[in-house]
N, C-alpha and C. Protein backbone atom coordinates (compact mmCIF):
# COMPACT_ATOMS: atom_id res chain seq x y z
N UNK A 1 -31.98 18.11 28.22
CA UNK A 1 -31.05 17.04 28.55
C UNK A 1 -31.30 15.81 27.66
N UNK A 2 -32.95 15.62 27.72
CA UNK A 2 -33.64 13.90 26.77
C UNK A 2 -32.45 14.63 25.17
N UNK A 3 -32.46 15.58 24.58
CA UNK A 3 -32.30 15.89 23.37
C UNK A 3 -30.52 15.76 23.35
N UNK A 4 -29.83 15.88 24.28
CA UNK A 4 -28.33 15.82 24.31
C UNK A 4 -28.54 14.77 24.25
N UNK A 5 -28.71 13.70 25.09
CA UNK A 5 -28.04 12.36 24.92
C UNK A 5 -28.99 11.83 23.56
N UNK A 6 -29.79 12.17 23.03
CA UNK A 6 -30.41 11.47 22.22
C UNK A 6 -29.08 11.77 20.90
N UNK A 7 -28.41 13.44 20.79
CA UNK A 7 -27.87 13.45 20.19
C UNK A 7 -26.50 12.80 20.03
N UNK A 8 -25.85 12.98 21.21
CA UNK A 8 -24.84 11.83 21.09
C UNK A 8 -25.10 10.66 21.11
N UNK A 9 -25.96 9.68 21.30
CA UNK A 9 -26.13 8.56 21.14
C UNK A 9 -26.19 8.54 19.68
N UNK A 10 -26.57 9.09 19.03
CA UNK A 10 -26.70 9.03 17.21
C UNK A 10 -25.59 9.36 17.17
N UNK A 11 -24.40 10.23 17.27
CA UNK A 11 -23.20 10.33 17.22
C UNK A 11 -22.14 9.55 17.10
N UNK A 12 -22.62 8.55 18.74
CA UNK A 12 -21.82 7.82 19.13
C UNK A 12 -22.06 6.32 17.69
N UNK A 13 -23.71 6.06 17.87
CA UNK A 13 -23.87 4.66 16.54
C UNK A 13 -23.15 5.13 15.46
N UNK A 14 -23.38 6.22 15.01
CA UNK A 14 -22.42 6.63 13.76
C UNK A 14 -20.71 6.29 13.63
N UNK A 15 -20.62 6.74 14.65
CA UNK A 15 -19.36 6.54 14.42
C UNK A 15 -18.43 5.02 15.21
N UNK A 16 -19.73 4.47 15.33
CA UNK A 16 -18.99 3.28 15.70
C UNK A 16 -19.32 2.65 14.85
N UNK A 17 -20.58 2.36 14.02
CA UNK A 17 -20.67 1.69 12.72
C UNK A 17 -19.56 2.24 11.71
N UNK A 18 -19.40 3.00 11.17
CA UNK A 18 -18.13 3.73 10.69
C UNK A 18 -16.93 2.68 10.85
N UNK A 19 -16.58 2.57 11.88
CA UNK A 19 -15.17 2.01 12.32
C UNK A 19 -15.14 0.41 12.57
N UNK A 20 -16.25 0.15 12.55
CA UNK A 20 -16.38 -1.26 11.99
C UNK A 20 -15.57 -2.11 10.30
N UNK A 21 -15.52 -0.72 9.74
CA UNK A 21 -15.06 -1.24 8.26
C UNK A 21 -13.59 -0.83 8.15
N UNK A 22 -13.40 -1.59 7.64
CA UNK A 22 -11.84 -1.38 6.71
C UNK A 22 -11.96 -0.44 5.93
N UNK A 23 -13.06 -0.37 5.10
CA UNK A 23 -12.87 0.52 3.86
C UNK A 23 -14.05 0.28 3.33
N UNK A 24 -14.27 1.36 2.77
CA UNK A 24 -15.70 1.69 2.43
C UNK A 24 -16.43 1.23 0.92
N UNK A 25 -15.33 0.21 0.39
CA UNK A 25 -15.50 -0.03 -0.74
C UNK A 25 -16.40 -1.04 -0.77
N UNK A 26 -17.12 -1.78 -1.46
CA UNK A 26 -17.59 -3.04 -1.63
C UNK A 26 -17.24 -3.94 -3.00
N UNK A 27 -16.76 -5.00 -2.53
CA UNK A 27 -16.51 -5.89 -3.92
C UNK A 27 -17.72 -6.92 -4.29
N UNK A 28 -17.80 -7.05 -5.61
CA UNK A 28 -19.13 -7.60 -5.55
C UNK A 28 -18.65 -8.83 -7.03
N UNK A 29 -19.33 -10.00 -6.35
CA UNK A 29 -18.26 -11.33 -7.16
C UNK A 29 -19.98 -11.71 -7.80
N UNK A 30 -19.86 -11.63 -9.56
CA UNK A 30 -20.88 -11.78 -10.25
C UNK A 30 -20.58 -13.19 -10.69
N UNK A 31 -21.15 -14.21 -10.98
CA UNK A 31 -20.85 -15.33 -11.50
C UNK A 31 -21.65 -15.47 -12.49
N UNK A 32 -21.31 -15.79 -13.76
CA UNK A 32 -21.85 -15.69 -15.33
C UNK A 32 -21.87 -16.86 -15.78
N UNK A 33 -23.18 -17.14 -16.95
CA UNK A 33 -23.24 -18.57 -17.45
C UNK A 33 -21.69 -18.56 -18.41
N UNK A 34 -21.36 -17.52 -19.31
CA UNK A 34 -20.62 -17.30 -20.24
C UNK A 34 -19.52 -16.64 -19.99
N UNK A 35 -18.39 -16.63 -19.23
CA UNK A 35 -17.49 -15.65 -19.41
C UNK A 35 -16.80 -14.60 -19.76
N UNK A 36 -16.57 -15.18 -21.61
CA UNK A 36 -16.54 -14.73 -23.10
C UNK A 36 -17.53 -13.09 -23.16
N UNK A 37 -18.66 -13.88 -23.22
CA UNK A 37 -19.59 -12.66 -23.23
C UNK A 37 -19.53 -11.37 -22.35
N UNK A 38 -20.08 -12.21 -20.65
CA UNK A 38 -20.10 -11.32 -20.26
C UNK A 38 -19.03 -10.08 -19.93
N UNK A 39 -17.65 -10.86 -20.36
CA UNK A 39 -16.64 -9.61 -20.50
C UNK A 39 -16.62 -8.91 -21.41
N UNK A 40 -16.92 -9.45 -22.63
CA UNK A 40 -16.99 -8.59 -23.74
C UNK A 40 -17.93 -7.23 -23.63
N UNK A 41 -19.15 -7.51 -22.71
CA UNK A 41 -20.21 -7.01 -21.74
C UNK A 41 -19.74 -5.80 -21.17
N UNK A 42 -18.86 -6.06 -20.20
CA UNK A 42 -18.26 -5.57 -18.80
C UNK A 42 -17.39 -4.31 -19.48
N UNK A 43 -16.16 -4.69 -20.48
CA UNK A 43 -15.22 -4.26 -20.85
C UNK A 43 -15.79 -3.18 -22.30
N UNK A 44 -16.44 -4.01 -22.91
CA UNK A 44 -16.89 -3.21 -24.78
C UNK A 44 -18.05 -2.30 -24.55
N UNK A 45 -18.60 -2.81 -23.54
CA UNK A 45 -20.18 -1.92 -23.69
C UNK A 45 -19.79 -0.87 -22.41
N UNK A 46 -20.07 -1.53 -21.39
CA UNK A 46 -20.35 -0.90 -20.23
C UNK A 46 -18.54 0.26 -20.09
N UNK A 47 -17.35 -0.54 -20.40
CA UNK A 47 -16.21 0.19 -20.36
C UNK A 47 -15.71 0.39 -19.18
N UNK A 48 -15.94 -0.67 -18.59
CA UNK A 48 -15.28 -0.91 -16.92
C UNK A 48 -13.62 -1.67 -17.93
N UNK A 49 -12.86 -1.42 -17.17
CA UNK A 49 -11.36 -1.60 -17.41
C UNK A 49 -10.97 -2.91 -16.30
N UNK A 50 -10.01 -3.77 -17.20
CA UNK A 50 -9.90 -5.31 -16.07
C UNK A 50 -8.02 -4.94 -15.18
N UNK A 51 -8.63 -5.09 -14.05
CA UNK A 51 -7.42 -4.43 -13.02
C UNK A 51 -6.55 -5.52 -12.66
N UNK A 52 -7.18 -6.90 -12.78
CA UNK A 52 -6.44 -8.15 -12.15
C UNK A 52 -7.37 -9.07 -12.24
N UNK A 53 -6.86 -10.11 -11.94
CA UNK A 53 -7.35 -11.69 -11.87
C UNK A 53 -6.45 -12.70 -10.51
N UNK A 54 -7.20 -13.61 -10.35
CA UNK A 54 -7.04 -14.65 -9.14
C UNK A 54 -7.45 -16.05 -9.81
N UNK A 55 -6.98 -16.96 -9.31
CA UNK A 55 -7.48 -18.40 -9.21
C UNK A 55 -7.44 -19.04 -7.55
N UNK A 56 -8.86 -19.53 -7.06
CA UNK A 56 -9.04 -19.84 -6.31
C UNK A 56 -8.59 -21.22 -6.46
N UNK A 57 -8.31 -22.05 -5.66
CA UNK A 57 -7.98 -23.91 -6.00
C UNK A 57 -9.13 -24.83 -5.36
N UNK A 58 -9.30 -26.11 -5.35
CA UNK A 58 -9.91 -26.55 -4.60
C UNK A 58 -9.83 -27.23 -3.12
N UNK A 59 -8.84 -26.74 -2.60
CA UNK A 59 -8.77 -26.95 -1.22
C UNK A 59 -9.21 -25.32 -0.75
N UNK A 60 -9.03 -24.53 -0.96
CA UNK A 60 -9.49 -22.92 -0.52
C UNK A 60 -10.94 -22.76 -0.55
N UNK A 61 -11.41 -23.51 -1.58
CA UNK A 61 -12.70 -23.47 -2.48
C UNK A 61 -13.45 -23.90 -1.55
N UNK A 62 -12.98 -25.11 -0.73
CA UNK A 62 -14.02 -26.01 0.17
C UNK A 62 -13.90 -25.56 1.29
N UNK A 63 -12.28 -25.27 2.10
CA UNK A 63 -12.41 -24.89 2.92
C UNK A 63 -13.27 -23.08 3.26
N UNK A 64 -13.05 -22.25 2.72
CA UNK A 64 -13.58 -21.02 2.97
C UNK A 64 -15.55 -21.26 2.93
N UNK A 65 -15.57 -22.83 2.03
CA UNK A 65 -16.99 -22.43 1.74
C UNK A 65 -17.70 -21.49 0.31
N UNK A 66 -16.93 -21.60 0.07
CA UNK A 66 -16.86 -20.69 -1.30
C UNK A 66 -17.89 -21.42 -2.38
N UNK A 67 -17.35 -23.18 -2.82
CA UNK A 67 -17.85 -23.78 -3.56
C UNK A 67 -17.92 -25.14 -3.32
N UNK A 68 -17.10 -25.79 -2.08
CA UNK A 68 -17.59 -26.83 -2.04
C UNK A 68 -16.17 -27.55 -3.02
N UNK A 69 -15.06 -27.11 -3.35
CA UNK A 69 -14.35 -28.35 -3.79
C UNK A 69 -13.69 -28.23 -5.28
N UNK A 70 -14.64 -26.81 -5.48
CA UNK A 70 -14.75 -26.72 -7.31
C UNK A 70 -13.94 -25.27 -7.65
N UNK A 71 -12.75 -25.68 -8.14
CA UNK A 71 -11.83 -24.23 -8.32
C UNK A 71 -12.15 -23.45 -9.55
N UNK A 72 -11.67 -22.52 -9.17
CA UNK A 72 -12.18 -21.05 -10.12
C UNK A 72 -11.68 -19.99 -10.70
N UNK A 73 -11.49 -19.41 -11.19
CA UNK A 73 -10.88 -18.00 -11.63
C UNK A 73 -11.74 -16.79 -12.12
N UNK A 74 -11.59 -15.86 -11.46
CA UNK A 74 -11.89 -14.63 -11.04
C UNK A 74 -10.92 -13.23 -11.99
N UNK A 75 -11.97 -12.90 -12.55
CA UNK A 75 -11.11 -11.69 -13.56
C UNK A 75 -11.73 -10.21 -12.45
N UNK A 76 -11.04 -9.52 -12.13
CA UNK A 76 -11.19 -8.41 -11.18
C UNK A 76 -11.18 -7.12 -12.35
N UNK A 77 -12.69 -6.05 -12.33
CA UNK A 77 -12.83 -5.03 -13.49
C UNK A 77 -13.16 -4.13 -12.11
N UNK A 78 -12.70 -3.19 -13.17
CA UNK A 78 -13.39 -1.67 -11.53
C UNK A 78 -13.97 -0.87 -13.09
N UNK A 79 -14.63 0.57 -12.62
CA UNK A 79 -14.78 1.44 -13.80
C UNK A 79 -14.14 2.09 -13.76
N UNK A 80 -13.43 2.61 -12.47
CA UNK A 80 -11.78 3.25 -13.00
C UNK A 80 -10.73 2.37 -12.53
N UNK A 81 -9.30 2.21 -12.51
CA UNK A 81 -8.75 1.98 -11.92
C UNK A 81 -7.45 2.62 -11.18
N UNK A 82 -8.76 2.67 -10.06
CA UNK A 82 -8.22 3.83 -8.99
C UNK A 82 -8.59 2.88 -7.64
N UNK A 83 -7.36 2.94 -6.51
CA UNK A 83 -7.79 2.27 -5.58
C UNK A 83 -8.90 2.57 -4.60
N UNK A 84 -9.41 4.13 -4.85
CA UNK A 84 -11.06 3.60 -4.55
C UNK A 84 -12.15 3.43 -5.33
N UNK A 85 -12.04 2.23 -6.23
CA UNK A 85 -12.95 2.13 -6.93
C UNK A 85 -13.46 0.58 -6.54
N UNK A 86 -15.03 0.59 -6.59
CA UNK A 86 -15.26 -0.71 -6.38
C UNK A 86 -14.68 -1.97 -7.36
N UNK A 87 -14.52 -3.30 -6.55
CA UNK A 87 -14.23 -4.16 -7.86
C UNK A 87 -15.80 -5.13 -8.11
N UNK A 88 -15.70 -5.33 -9.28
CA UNK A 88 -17.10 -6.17 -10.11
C UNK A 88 -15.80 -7.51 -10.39
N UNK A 89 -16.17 -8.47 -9.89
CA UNK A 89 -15.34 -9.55 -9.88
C UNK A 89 -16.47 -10.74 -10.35
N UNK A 90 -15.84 -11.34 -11.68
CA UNK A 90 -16.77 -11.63 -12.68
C UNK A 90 -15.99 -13.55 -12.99
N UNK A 91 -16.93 -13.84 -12.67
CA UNK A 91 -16.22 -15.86 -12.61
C UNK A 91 -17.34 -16.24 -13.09
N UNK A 92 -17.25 -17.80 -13.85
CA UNK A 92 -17.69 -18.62 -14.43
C UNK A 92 -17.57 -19.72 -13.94
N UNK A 93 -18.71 -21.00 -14.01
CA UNK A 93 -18.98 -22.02 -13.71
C UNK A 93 -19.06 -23.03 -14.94
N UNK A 94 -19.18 -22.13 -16.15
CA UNK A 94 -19.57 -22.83 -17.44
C UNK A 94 -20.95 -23.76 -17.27
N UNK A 95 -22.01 -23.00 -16.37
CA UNK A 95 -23.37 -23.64 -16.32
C UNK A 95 -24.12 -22.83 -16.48
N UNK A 96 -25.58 -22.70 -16.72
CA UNK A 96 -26.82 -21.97 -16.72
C UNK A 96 -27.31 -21.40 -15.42
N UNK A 97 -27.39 -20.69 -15.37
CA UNK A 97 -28.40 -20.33 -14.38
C UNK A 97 -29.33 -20.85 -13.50
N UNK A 98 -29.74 -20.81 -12.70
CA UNK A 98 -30.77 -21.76 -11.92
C UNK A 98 -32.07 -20.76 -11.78
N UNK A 99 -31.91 -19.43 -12.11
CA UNK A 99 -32.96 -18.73 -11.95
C UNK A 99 -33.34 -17.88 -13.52
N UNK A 100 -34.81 -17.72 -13.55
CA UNK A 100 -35.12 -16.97 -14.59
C UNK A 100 -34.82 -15.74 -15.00
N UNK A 101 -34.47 -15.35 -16.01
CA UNK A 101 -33.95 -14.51 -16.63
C UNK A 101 -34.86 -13.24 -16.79
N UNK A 102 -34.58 -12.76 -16.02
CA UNK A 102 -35.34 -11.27 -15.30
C UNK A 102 -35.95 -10.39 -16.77
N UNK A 103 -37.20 -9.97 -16.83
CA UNK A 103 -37.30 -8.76 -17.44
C UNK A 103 -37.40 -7.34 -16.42
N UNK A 104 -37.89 -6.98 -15.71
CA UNK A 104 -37.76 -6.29 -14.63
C UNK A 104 -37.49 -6.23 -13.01
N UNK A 105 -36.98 -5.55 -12.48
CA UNK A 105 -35.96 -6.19 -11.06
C UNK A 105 -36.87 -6.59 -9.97
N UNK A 106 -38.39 -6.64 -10.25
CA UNK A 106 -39.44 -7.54 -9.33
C UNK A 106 -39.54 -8.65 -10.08
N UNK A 107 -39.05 -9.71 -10.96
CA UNK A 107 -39.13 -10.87 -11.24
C UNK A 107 -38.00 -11.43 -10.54
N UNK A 108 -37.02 -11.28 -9.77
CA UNK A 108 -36.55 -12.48 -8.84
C UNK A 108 -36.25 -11.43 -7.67
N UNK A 109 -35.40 -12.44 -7.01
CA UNK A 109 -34.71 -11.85 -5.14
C UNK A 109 -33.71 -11.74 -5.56
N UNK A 110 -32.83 -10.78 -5.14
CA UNK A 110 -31.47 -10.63 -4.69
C UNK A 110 -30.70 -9.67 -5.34
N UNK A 111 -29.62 -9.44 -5.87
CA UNK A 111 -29.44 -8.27 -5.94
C UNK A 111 -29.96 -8.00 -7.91
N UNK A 112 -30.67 -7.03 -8.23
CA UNK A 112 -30.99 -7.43 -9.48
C UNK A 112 -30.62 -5.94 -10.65
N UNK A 113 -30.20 -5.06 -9.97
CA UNK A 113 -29.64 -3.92 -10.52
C UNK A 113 -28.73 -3.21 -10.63
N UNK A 114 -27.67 -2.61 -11.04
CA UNK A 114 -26.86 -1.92 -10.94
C UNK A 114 -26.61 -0.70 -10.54
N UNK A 115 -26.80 0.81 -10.58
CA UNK A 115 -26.68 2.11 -10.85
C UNK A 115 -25.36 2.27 -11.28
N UNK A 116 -24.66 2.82 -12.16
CA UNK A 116 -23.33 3.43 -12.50
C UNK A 116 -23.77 4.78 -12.84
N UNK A 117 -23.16 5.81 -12.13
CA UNK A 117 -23.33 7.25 -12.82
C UNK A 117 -21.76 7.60 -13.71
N UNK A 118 -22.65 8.31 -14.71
CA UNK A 118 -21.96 8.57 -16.00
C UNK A 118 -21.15 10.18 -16.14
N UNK A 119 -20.60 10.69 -16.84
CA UNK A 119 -20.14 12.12 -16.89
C UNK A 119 -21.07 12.39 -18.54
N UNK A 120 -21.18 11.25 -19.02
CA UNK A 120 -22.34 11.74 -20.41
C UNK A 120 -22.38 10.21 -20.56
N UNK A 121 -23.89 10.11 -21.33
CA UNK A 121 -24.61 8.70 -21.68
C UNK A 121 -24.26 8.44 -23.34
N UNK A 122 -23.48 9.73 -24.03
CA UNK A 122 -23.19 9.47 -25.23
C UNK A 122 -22.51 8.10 -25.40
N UNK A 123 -21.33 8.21 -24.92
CA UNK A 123 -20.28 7.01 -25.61
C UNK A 123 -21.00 5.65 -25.12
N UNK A 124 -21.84 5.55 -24.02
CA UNK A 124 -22.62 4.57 -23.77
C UNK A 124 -23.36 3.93 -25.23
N UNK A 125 -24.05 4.65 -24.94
CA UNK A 125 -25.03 4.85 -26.26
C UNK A 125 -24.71 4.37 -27.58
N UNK A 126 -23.41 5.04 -28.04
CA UNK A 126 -22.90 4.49 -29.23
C UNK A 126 -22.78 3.02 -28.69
N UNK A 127 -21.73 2.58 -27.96
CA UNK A 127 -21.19 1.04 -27.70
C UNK A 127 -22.67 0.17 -27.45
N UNK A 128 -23.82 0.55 -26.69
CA UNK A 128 -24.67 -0.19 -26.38
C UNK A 128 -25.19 -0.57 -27.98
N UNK A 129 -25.19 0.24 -28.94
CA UNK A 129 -26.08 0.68 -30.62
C UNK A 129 -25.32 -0.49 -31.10
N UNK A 130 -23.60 -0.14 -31.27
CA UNK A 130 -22.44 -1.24 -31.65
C UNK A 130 -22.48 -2.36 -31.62
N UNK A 131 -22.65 -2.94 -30.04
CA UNK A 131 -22.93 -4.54 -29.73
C UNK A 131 -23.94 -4.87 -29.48
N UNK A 132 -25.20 -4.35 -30.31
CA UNK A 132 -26.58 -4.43 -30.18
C UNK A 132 -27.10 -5.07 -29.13
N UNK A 133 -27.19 -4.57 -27.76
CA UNK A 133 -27.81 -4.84 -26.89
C UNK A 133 -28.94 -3.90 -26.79
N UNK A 134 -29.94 -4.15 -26.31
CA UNK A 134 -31.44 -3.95 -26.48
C UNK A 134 -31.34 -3.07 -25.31
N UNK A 135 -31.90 -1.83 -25.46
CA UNK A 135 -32.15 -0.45 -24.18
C UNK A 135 -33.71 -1.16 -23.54
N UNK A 136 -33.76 -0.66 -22.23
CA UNK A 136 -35.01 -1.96 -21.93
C UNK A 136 -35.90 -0.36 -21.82
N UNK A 137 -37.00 -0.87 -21.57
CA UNK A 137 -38.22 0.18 -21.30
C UNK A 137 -38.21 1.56 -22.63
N UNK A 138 -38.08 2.26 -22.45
CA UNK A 138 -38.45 3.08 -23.55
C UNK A 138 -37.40 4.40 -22.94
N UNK A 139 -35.78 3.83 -22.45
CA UNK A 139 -34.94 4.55 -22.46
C UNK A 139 -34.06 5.18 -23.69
N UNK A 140 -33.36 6.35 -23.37
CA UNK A 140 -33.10 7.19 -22.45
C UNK A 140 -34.25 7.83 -22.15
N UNK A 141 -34.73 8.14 -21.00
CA UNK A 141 -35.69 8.71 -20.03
C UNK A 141 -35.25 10.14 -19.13
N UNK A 142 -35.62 11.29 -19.74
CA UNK A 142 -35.43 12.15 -19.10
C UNK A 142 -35.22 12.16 -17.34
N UNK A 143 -34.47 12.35 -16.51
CA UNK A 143 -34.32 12.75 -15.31
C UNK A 143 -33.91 13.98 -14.49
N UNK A 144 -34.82 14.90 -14.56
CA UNK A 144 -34.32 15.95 -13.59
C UNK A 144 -34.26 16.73 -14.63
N UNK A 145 -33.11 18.36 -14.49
CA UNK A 145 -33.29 18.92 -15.84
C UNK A 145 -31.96 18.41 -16.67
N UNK A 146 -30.98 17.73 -16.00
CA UNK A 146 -29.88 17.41 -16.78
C UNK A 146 -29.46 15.97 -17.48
N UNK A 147 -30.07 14.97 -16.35
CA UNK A 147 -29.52 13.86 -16.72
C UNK A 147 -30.97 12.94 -17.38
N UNK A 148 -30.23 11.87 -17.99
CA UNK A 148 -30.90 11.05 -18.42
C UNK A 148 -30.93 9.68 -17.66
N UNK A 149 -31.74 8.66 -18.11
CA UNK A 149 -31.75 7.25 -17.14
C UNK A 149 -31.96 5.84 -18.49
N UNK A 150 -30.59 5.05 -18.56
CA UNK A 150 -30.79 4.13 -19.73
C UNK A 150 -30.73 2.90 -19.28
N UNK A 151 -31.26 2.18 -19.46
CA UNK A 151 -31.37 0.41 -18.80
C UNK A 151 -30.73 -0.58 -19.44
N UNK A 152 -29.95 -1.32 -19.77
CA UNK A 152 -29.40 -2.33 -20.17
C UNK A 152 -29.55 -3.37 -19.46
N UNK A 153 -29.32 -4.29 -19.89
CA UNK A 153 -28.89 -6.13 -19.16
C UNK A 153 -27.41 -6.99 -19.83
N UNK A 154 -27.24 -7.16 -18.61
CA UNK A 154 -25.65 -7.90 -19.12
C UNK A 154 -26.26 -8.94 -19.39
N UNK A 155 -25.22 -10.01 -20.48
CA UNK A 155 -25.87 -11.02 -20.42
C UNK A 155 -26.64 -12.45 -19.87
N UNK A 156 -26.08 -11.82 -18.40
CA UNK A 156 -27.11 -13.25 -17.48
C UNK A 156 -28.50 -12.20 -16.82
N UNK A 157 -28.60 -11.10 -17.45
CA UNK A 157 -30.20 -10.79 -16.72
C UNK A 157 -29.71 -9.70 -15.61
N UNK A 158 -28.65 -9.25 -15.36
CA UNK A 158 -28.49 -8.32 -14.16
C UNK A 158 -28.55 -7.39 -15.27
N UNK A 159 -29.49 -6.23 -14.59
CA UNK A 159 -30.01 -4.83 -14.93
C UNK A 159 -28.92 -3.76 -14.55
N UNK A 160 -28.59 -3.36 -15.66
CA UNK A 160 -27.21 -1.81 -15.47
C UNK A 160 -28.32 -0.50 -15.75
N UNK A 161 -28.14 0.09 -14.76
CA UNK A 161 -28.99 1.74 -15.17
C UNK A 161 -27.51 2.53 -15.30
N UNK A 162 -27.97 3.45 -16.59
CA UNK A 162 -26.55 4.35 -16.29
C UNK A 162 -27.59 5.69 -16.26
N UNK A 163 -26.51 6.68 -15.29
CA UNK A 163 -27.11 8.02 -14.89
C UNK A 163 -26.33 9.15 -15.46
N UNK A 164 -27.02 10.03 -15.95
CA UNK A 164 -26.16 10.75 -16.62
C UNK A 164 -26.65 11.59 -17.53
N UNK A 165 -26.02 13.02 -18.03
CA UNK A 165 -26.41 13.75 -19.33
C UNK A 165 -26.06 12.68 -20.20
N UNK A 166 -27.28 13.11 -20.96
CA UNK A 166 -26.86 12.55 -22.67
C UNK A 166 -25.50 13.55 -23.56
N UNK A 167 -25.01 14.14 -22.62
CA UNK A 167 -23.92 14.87 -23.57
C UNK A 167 -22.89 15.28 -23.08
């Protein structure tokens, strides 16, 4: 009997956390010292595709809490564009950073890595070689018997792993 209800009770949390969401997607709003760059970043290297854009104003800005007063614009990239694909929503302040510029994802808090899985790490590879961004650690790194593991950094310090055959 202890083992039935133990099982529907896991049943039941499941599926009520479940139905808590709208949708299972997550949007995730990156804010960059450079704009310029980091799209050139987003779009040339990495090859996420830009789906849309927004401008927030400054009455929205303050009221939601967002920024306090200071309006913005928001370029919206997914890596496909397919409506279930997450959006990477990428805005500028035209300021620096307030935190140090990470060499590995235990030098600060919060979110400090990416994962994107790949169908091959080739065309990566070339574009990363192209816009000479620096492979961190001593990638590509064998994983498993098929895929490989390559590290990049966009240009404010967030860490992209891509997963994937090299071919």
């Amino acid at each position: 009997m202890f083992l039935i209800i133990a099982v529907m009770a896991t049943i039941t949390s499941k599926t009520m956390a479940q139905s808590e969401f709208s949708s299972g997607l997550i949007g995730v709003g990156v804010v960059t010292q450079d704009i310029e760059k980091s799209l050139d970043f987003y779009l040339n290297v990495i090859g996420m595709t830009k789906v849309g854009a927004f401008d927030v104003d400054e009455e929205f800005s303050k009221i939601s809490g967002l920024t306090g007063g200071v309006a913005f614009h928001v370029d919206i990239l997914k890596l496909q564009d397919t409506p279930d694909a997450n959006q990477w929503k990428v805005m500028s302040f035209n300021k620096e950073g307030s935190h140090p510029m990470p060499t590995y994802i235990q030098d600060d808090t919060g979110m400090q890595y990416v994962t994107i899985m790949v169908n091959s790490l080739e065309p990566f590879l070339k574009r990363i070689k192209k816009h000479n961004v620096k492979l961190l650690g001593d990638t590509p790194v064998p994983l498993g018997e098929k895929d490989h593991f390559v590290l990049v950094q966009d240009p404010d310090g967030t860490i992209i792993e891509l997963i994937g055959p090299l071919k």
